[in-house]
C-alpha atoms as a PDB file:
ATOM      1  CA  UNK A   1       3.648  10.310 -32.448  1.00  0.00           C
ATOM      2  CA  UNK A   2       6.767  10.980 -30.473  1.00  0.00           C
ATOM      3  CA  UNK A   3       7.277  10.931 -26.942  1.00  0.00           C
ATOM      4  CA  UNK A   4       7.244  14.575 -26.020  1.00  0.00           C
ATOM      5  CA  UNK A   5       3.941  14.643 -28.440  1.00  0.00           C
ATOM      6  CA  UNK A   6       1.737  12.152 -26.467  1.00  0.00           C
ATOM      7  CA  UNK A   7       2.961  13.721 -23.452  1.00  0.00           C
ATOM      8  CA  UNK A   8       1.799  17.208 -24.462  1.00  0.00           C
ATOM      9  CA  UNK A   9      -1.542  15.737 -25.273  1.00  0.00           C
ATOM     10  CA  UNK A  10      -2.374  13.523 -21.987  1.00  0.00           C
ATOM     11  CA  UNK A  11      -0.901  16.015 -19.532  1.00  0.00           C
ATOM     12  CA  UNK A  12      -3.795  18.165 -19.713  1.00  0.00           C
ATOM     13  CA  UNK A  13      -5.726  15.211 -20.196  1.00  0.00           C
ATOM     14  CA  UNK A  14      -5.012  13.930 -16.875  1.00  0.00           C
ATOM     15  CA  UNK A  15      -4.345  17.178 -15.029  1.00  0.00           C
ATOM     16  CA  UNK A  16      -7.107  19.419 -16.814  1.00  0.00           C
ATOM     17  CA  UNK A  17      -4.333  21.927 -16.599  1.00  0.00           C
ATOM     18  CA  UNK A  18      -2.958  23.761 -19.856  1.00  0.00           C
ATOM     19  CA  UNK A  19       0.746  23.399 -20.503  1.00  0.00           C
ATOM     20  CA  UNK A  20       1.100  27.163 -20.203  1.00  0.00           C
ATOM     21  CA  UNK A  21      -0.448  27.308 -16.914  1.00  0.00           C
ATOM     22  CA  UNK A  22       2.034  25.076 -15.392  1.00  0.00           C
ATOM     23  CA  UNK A  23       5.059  26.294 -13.211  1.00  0.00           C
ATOM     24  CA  UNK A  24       9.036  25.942 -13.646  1.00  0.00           C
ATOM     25  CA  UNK A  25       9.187  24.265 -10.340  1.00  0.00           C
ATOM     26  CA  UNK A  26       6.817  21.461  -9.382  1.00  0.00           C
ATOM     27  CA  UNK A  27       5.672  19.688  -6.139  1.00  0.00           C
ATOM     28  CA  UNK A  28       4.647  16.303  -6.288  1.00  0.00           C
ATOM     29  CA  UNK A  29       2.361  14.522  -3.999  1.00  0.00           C
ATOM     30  CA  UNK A  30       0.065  11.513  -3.481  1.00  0.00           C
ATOM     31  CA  UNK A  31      -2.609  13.697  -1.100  1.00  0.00           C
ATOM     32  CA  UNK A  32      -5.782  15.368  -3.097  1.00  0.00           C
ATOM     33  CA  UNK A  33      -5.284  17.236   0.727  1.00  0.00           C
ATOM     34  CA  UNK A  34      -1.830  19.136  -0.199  1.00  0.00           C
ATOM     35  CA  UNK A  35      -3.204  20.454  -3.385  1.00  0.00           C
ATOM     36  CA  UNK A  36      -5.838  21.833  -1.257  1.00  0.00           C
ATOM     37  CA  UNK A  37      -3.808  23.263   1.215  1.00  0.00           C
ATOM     38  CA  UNK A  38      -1.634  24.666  -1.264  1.00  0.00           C
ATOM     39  CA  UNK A  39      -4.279  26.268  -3.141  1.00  0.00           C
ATOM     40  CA  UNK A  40      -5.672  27.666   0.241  1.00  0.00           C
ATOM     41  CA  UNK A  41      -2.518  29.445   1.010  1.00  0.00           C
ATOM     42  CA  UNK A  42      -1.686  30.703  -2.907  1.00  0.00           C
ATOM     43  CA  UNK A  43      -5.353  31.437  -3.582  1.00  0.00           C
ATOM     44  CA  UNK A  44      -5.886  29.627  -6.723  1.00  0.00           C
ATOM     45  CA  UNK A  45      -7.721  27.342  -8.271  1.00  0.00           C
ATOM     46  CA  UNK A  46      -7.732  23.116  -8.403  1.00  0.00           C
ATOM     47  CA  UNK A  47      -7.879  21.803 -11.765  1.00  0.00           C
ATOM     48  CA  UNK A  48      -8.704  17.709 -12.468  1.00  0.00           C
ATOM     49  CA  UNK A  49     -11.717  17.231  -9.961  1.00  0.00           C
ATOM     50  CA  UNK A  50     -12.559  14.028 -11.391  1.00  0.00           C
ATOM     51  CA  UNK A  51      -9.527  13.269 -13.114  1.00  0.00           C
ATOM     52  CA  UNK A  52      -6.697  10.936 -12.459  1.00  0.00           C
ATOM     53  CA  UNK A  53      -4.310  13.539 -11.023  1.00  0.00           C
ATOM     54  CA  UNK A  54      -5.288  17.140  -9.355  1.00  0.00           C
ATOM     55  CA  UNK A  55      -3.204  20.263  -9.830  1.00  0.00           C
ATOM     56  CA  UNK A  56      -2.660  23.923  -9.063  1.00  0.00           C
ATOM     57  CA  UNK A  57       0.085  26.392  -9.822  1.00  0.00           C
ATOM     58  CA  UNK A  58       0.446  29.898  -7.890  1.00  0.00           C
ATOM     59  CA  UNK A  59       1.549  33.614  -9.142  1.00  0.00           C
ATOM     60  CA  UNK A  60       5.081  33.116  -8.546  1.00  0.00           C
ATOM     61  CA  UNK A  61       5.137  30.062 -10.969  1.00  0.00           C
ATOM     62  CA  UNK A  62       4.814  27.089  -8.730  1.00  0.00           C
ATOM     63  CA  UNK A  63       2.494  23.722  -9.470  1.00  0.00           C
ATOM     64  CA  UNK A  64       1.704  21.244  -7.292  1.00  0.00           C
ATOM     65  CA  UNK A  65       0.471  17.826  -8.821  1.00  0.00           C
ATOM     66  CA  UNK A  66      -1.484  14.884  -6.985  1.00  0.00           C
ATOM     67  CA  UNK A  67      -0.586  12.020  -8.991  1.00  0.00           C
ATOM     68  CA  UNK A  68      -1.879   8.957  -6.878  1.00  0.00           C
ATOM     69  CA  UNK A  69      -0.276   5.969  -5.178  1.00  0.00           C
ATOM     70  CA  UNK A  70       2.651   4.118  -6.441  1.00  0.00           C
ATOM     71  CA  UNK A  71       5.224   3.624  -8.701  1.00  0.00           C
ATOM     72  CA  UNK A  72       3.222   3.012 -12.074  1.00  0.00           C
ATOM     73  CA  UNK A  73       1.528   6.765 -11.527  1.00  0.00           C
ATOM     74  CA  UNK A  74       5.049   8.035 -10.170  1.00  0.00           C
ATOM     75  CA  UNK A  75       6.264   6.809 -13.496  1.00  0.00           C
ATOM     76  CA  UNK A  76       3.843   8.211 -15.457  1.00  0.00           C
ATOM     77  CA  UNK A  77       3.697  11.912 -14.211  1.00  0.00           C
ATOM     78  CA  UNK A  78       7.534  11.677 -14.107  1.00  0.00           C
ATOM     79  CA  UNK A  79       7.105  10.708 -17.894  1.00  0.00           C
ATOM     80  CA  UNK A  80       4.377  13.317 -18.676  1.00  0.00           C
ATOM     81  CA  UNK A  81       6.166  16.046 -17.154  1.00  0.00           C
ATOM     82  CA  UNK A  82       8.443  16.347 -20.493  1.00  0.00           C
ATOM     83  CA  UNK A  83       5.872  18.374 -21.901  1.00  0.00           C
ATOM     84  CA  UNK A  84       6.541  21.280 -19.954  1.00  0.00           C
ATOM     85  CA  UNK A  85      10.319  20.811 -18.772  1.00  0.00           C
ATOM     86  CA  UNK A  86      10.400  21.413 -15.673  1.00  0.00           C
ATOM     87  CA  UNK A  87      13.281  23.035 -14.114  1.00  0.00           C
ATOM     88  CA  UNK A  88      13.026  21.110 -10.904  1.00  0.00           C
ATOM     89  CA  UNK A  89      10.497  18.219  -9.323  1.00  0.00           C
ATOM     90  CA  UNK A  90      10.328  17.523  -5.578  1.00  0.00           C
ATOM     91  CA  UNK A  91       8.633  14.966  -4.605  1.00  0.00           C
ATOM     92  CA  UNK A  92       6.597  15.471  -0.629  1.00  0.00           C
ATOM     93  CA  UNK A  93       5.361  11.486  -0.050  1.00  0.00           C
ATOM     94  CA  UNK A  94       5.006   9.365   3.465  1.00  0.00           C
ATOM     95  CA  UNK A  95       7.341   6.358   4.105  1.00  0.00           C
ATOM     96  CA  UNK A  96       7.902   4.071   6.962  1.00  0.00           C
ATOM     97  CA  UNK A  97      10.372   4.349   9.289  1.00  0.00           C
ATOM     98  CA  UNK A  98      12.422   1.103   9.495  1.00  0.00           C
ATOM     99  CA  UNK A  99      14.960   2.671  11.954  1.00  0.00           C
ATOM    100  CA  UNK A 100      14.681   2.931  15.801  1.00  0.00           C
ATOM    101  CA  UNK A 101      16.036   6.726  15.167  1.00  0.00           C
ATOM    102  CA  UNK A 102      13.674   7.267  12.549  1.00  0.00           C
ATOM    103  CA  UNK A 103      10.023   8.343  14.555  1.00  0.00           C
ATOM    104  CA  UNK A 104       6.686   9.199  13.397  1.00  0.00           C
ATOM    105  CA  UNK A 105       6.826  12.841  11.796  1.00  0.00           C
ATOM    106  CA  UNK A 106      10.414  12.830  11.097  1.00  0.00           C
ATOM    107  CA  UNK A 107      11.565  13.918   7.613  1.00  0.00           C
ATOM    108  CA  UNK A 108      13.616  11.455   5.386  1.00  0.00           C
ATOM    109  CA  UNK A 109      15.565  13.041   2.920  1.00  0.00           C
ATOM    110  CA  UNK A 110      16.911  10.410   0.570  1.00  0.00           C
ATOM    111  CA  UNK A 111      20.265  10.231  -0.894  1.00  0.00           C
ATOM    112  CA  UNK A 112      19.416   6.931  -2.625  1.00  0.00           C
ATOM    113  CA  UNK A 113      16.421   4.783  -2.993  1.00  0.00           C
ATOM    114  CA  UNK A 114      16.569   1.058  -3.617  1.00  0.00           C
ATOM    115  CA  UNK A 115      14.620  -0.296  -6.788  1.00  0.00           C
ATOM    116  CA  UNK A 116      12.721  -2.797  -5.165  1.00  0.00           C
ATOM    117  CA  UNK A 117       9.462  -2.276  -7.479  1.00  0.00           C
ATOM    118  CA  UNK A 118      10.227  -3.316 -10.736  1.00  0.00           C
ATOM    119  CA  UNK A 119       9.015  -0.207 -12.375  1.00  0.00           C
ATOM    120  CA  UNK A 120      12.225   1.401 -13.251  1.00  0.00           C
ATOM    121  CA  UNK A 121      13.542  -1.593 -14.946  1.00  0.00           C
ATOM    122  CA  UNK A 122      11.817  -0.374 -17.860  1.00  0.00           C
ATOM    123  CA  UNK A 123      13.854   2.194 -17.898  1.00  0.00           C
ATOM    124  CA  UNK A 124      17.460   1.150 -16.876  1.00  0.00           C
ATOM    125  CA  UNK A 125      18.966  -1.649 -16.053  1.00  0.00           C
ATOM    126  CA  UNK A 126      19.062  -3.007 -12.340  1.00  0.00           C
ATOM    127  CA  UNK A 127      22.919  -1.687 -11.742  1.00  0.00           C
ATOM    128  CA  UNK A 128      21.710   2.349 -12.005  1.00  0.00           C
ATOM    129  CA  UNK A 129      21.382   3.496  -8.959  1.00  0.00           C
ATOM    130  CA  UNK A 130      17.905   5.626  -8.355  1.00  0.00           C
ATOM    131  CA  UNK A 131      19.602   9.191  -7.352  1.00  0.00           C
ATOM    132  CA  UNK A 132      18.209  12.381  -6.515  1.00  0.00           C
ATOM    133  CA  UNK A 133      19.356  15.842  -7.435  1.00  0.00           C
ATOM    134  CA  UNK A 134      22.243  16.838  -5.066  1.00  0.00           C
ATOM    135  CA  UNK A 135      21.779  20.779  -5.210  1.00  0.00           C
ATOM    136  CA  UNK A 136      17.552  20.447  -5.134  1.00  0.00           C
ATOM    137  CA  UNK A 137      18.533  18.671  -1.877  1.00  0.00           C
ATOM    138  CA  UNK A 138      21.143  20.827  -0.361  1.00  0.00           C
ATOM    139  CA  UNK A 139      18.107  23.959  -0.281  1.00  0.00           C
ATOM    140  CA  UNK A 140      15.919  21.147   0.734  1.00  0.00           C
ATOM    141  CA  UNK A 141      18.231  20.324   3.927  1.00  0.00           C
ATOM    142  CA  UNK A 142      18.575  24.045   4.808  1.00  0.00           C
ATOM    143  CA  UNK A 143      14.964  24.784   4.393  1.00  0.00           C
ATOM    144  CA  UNK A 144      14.436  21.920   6.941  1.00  0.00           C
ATOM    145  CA  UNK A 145      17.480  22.552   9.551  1.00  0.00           C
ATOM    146  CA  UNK A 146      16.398  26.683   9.393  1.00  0.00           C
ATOM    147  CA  UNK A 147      12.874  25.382  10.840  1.00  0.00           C
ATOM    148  CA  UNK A 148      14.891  23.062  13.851  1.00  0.00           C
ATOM    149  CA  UNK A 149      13.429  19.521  12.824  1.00  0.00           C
ATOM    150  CA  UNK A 150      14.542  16.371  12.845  1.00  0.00           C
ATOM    151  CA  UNK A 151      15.571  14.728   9.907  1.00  0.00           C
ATOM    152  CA  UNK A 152      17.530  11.901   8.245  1.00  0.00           C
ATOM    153  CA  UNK A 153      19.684  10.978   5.329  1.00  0.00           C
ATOM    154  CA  UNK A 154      19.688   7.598   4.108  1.00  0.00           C
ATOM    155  CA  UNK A 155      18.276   4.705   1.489  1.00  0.00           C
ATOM    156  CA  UNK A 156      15.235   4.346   0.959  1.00  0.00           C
ATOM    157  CA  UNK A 157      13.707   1.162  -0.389  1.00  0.00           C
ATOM    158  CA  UNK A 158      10.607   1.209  -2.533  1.00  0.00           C
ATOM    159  CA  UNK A 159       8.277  -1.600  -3.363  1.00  0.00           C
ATOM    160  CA  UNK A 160       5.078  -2.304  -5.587  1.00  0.00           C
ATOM    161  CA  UNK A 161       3.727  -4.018  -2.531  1.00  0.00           C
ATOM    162  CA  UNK A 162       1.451  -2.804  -0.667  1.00  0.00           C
ATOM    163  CA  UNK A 163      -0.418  -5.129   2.642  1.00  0.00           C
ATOM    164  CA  UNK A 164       2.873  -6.661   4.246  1.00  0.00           C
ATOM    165  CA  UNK A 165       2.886  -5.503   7.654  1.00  0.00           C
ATOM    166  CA  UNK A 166       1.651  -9.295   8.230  1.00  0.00           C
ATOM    167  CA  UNK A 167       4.029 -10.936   6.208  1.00  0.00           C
ATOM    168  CA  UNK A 168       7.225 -12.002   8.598  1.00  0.00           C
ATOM    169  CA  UNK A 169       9.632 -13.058   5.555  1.00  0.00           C
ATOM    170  CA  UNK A 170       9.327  -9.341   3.779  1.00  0.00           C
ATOM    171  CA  UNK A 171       9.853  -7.778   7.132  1.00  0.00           C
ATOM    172  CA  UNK A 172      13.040  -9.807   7.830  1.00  0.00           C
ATOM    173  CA  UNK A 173      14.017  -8.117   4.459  1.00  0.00           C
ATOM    174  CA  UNK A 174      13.522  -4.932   5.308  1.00  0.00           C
ATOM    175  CA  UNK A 175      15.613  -5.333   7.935  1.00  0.00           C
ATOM    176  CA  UNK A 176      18.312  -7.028   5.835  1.00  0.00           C
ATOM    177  CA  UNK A 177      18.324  -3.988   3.513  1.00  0.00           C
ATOM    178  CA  UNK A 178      19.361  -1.796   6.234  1.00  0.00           C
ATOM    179  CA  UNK A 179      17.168   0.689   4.650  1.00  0.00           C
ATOM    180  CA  UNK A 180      16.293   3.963   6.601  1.00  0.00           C
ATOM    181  CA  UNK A 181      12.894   3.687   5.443  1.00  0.00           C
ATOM    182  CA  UNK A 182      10.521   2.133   2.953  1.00  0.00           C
ATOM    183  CA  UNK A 183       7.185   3.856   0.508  1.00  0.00           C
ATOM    184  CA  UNK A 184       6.159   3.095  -3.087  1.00  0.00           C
ATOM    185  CA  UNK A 185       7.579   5.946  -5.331  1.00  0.00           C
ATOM    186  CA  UNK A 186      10.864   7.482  -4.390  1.00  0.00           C
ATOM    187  CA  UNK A 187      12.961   5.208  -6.588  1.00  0.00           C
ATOM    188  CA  UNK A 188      10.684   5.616  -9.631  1.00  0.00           C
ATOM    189  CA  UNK A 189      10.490   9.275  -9.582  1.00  0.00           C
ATOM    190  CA  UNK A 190      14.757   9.195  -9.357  1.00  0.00           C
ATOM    191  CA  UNK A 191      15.045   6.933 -12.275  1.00  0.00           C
ATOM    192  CA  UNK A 192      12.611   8.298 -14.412  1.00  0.00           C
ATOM    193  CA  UNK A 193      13.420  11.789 -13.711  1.00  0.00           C
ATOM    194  CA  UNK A 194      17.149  10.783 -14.800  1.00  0.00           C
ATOM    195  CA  UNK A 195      15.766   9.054 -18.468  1.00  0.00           C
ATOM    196  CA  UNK A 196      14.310  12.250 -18.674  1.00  0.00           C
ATOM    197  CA  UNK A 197      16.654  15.049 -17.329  1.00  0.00           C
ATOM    198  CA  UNK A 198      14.617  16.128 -14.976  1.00  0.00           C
ATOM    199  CA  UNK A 199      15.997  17.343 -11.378  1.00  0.00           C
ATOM    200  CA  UNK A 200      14.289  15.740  -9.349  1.00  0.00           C
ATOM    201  CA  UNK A 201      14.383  15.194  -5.181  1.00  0.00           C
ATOM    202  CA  UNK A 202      12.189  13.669  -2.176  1.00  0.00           C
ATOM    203  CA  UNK A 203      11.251  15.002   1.171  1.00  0.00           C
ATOM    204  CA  UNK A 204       9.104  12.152   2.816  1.00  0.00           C
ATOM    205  CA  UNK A 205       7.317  12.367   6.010  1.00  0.00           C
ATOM    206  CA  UNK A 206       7.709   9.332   8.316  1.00  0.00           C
ATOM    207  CA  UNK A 207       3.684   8.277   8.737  1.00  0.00           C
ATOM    208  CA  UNK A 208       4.406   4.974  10.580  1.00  0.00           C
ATOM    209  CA  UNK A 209       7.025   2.550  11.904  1.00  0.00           C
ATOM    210  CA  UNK A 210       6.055  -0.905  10.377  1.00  0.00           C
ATOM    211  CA  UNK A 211       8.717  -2.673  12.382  1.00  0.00           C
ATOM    212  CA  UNK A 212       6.740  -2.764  15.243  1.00  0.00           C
ATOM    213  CA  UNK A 213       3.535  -4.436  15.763  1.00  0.00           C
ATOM    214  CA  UNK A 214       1.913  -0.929  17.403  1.00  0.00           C
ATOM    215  CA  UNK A 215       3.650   1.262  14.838  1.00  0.00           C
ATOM    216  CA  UNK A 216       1.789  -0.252  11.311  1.00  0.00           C
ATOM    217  CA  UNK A 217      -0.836   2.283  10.237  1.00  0.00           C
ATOM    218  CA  UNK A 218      -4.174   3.032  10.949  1.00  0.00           C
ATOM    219  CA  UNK A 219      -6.693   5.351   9.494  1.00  0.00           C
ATOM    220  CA  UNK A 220      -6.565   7.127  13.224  1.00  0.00           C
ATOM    221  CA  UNK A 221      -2.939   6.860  13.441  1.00  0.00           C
ATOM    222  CA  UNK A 222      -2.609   8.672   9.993  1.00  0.00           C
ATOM    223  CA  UNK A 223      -5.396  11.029  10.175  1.00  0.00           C
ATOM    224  CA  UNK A 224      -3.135  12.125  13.634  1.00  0.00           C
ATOM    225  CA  UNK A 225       0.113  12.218  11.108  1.00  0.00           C
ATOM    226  CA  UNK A 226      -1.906  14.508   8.597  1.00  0.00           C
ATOM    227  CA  UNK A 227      -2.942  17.333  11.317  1.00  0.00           C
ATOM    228  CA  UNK A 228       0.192  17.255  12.972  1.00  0.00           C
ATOM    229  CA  UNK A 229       3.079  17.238   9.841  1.00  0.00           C
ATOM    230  CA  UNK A 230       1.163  18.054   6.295  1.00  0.00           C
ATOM    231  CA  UNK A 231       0.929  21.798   6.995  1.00  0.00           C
ATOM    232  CA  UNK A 232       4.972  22.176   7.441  1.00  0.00           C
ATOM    233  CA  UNK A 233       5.789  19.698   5.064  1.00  0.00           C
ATOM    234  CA  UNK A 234       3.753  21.442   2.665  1.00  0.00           C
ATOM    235  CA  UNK A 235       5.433  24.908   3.534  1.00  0.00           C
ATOM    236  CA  UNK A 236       9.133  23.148   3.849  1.00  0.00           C
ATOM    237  CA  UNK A 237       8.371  22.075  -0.169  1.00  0.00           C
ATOM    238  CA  UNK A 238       7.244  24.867  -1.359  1.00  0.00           C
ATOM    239  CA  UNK A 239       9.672  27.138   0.571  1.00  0.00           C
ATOM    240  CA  UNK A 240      12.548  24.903  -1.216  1.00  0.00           C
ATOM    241  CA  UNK A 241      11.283  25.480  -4.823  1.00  0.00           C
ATOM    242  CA  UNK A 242      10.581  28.803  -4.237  1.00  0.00           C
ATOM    243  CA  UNK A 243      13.812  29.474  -3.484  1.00  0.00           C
ATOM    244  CA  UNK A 244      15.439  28.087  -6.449  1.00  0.00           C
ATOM    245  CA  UNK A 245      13.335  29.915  -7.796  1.00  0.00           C
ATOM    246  CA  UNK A 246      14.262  33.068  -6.620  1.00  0.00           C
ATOM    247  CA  UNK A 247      17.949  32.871  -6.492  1.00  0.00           C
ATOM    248  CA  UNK A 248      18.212  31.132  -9.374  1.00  0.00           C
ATOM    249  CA  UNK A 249      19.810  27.845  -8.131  1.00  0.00           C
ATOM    250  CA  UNK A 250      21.037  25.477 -10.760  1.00  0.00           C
ATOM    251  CA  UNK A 251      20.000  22.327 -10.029  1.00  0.00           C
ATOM    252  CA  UNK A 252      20.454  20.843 -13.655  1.00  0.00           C
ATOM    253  CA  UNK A 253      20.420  17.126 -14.538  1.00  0.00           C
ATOM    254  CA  UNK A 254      23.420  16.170 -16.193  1.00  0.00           C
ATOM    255  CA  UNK A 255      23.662  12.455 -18.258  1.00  0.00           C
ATOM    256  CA  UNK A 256      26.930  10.854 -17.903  1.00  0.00           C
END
């Protein structure tokens, strides 16, 4: 079988979704929550209750999929997502802020992500630099600044670790990296989404402030994060697609 074969077979097979039921423009996210909420406000139904991944898609040609926690499943959907081609992915994950400017409910909007998870190597060599889409983040940054939020622009670095708050050595480096902030899929989804042509982008939420001993989260601390931030995150993604959507923004991957 060929690549775009097996991934028109175990798309539905993870997302219980048909291929013809999924939207040009898709949201990406690693909270069964989102899918919820965005079902709630479009009205339709949740497919892959009891799957690995959960999904929905509105009217107006939208889908949002859950595709778990870190970079093997970013790599994955990012892979599967061939079989319906996609005309642009955004990606609406949590990070934490490594930066004194960078505060809890912040947006990050990354112009780069460092490949610190070993994931994309499989797919190019260490010198490629994980990039997002430039345009998908220009309507991404206006969507934001029309709302009056704070955001940032920088590097993000993303690791297959997960547990290090405790661990003094891999905090030095995060410091050392000058990173603006650090999760556990950004840089996959870039990579992968350039083997593939896919646009791809990534609006994260700062959830919590590692760097300090009373900023490393908690179940309360995030619970607070969810309640507070999801709803407009949520709205800020789907406003962005939407209006690529609508005015018919190119936002296609080029291969150099």
């Amino acid at each position: 079988m060929e690549k775009l074969d097996i991934a028109r077979d175990w798309l539905p097979r993870y997302t219980g979704m048909p291929l013809e039921d999924f939207g040009a423009h898709i949201l990406l996210t690693n909270f069964a929550d989102y899918v919820g909420r965005f079902a709630d406000r479009f009205e339709c139904e949740v497919t892959g209750s009891g799957l690995p991944m959960q999904s929905a898609t509105s009217d107006d040609g939208i889908s949002i999929i859950n595709f778990g926690i870190g970079t093997a499943n970013a790599a994955t959907v990012m892979d599967l997502l061939i079989a319906v081609d996609p005309k642009s992915v955004l990606f609406l994950g949590k990070c934490g802020g490594l930066k004194h400017s960078s505060e809890i409910g912040h947006f990050i909007l990354p112009i780069a992500a460092i490949r610190g998870e070993g994931t994309s190597d499989e797919y190019f060599p260490p010198a490629v630099p994980a990039l997002p889409s430039f345009e998908l983040h220009k309507v991404v940054s206006d969507e934001v600044n029309k709302r009056d939020l704070e955001y940032r622009t920088g590097v993000v670095y993303t690791t297959n670790r997960r547990v290090w708050e405790h661990d003094l050595t891999f905090l030095e480096k995060m410091r050392s990296l000058t990173a603006i902030a650090v999760d556990m899929e950004t840089a996959t989804i870039f990579i992968v989404g350039h083997a593939n042509g896919i646009a791809r982008g990534a609006l994260l939420l700062v959830s919590d402030v590692p760097l300090r001993p009373e900023g490393i989260k908690t179940q309360e601390s995030d619970r607070m994060v969810t309640a507070t931030w999801s709803d407009i995150h949520l709205e800020i993604g789907i406003d962005s697609v939407k209006r690529i959507a609508e005015e018919g923004l190119g936002v296609k991957h080029f291969r150099f």
